[in-house]
N, C-alpha and C. Protein backbone atom coordinates (compact mmCIF):
# COMPACT_ATOMS: atom_id res chain seq x y z
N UNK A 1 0.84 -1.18 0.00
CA UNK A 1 0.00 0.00 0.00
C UNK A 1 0.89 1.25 0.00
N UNK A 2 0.53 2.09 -1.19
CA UNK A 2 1.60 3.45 -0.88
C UNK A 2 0.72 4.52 0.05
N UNK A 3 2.12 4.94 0.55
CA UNK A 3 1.34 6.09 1.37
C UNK A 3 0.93 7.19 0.73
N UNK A 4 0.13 8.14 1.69
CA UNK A 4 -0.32 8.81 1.28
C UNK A 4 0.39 9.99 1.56
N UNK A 5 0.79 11.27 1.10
CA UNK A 5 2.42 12.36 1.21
C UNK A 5 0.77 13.79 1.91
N UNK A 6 1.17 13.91 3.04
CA UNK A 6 -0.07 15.11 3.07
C UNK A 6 0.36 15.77 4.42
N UNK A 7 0.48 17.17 4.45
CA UNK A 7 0.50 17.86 5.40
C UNK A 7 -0.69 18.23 6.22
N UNK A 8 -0.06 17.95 7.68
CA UNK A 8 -1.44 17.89 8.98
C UNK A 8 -0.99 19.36 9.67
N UNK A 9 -1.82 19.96 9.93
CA UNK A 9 -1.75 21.05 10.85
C UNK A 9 -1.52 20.74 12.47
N UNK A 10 -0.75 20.87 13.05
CA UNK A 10 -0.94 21.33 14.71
C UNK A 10 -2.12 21.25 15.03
N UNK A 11 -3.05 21.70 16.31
CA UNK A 11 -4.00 22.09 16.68
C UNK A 11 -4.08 23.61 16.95
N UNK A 12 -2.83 24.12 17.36
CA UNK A 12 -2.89 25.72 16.92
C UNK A 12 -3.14 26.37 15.85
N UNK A 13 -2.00 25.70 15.25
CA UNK A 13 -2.72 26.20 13.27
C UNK A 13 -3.57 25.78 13.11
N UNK A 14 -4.56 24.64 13.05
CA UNK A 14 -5.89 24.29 13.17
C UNK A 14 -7.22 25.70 13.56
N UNK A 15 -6.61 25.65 15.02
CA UNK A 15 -7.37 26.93 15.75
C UNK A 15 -7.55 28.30 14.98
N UNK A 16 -6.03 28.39 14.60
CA UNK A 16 -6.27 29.70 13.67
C UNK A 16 -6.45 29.81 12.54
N UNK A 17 -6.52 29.12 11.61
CA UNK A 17 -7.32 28.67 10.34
C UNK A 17 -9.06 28.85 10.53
N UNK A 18 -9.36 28.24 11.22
CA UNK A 18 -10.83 27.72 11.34
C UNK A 18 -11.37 29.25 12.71
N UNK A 19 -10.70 30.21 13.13
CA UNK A 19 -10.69 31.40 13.35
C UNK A 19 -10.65 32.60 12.15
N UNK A 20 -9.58 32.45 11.46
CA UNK A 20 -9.72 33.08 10.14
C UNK A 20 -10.89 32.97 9.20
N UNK A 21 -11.08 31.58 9.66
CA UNK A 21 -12.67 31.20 8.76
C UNK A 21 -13.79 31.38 9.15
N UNK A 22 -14.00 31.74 10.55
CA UNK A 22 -15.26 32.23 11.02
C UNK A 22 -15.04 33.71 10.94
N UNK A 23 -14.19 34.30 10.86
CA UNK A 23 -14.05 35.84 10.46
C UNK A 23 -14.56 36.13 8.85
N UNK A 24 -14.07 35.26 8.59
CA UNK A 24 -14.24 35.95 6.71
C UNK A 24 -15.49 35.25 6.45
N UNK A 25 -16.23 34.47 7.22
CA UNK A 25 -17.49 33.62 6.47
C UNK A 25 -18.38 34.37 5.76
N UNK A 26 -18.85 35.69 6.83
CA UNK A 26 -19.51 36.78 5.99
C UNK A 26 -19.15 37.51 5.06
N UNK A 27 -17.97 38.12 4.71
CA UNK A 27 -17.36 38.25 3.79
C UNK A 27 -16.95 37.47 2.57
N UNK A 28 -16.22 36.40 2.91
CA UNK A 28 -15.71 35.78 1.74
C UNK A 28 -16.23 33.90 2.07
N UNK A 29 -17.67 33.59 1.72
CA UNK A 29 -17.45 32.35 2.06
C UNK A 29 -16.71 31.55 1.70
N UNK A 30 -16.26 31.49 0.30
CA UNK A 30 -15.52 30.65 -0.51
C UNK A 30 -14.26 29.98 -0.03
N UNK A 31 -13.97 31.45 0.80
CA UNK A 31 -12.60 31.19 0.97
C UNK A 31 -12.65 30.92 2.74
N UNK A 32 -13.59 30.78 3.70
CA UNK A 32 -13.68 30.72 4.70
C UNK A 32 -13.96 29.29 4.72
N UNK A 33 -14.35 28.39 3.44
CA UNK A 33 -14.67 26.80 3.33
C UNK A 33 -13.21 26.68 3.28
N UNK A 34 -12.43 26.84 2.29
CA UNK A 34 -11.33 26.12 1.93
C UNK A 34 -10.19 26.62 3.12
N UNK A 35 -10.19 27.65 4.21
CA UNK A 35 -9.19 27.18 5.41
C UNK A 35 -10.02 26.39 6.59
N UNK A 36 -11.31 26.44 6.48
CA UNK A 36 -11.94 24.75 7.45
C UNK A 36 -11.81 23.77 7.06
N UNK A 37 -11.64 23.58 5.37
CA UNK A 37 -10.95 22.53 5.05
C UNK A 37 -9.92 21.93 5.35
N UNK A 38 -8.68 22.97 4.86
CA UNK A 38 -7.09 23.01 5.64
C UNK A 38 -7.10 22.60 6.86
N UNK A 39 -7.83 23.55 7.69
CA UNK A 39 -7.69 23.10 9.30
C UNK A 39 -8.40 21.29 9.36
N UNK A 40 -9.00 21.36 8.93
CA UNK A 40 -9.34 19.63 9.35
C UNK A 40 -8.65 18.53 8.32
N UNK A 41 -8.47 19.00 6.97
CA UNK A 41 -7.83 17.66 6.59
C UNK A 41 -6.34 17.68 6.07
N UNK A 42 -5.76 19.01 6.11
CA UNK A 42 -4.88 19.08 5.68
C UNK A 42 -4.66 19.35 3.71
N UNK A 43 -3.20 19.50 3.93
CA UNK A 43 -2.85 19.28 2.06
C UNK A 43 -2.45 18.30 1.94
N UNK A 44 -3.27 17.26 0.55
CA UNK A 44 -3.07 15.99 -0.05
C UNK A 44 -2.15 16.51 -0.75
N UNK A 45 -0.55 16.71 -0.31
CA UNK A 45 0.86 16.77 -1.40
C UNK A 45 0.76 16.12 -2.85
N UNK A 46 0.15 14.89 -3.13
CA UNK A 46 -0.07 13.80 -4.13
C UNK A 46 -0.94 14.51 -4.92
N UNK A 47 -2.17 15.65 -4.70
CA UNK A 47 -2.87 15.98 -5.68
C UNK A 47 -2.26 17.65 -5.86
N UNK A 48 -1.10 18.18 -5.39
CA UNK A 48 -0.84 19.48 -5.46
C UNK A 48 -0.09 19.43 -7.20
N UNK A 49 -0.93 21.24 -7.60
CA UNK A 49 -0.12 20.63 -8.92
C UNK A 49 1.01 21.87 -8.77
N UNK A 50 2.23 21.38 -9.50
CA UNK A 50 3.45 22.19 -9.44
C UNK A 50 2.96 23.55 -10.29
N UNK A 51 4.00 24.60 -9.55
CA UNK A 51 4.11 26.15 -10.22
C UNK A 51 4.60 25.66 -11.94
N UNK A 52 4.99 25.27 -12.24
CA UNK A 52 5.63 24.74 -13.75
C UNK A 52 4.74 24.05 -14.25
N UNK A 53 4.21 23.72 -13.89
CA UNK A 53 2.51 22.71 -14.66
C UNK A 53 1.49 23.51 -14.33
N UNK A 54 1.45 24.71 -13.66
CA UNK A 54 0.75 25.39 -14.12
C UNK A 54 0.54 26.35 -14.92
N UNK A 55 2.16 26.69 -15.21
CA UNK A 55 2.39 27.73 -16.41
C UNK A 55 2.11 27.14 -17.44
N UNK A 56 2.27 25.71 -17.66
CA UNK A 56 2.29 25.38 -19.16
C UNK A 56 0.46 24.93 -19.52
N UNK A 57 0.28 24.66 -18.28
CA UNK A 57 -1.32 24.76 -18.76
C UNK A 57 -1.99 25.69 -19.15
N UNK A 58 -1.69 27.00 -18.68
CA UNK A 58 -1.74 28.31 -19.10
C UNK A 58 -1.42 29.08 -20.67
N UNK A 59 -0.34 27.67 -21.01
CA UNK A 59 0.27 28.19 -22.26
C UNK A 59 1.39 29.29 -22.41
N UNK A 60 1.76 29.41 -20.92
CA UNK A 60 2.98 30.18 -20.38
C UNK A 60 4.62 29.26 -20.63
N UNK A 61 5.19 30.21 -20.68
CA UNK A 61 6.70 29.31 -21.23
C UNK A 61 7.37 29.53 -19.97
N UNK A 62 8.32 28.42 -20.09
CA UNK A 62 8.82 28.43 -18.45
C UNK A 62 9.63 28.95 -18.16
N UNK A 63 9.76 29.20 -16.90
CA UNK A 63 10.58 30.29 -15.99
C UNK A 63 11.75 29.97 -16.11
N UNK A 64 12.96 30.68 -16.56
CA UNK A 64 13.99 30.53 -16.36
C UNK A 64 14.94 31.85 -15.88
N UNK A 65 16.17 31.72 -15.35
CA UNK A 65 16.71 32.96 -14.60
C UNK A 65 17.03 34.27 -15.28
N UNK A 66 17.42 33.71 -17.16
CA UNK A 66 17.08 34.57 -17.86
C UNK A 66 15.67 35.94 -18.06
N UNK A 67 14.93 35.23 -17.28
CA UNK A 67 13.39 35.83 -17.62
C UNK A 67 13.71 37.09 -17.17
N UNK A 68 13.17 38.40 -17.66
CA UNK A 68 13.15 39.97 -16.88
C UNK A 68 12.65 40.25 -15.88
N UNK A 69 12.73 40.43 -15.23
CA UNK A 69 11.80 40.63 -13.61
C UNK A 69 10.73 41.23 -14.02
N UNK A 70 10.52 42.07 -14.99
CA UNK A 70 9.27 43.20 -15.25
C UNK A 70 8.06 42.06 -15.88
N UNK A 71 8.44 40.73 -15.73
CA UNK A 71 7.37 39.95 -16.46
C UNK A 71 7.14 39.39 -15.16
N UNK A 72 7.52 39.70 -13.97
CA UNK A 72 7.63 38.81 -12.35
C UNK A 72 6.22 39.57 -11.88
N UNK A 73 5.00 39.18 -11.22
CA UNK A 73 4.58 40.18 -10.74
C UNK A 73 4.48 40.66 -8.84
């Protein structure tokens, strides 16, 4: 069985996640679901997609050190 690669929060960071999220609920629900999410299940590492797979899904060409900063935002 492979494992599963996923970051767990503390119960402090827990606390303050799911604090942040009862603050913004009226404001921003969207985003007050997805840190009660965080706080209870964590990040599944295995489904995160990389900064470089997301440029190219974008149709963005990839970052290299050459690049100009004025294209950085």
């Amino acid at each position: 069985m492979e494992a599963v690669m996923r970051i767990v929060f503390d119960p402090a960071e827990q606390d303050a996640l799911r604090a942040d999220a009862r603050d913004l609920v009226d404001s921003d629900p969207k985003l007050a679901y997805v840190l009660e999410r965080l706080a209870g299940e964590g990040v599944d590492l295995d489904r995160v997609t990389t900064w470089e797979d997301l440029r190219e899904n974008l149709g963005q060409p990839p970052l290299d050190d050459s690049a100009p900063s004025s294209n950085v935002a």
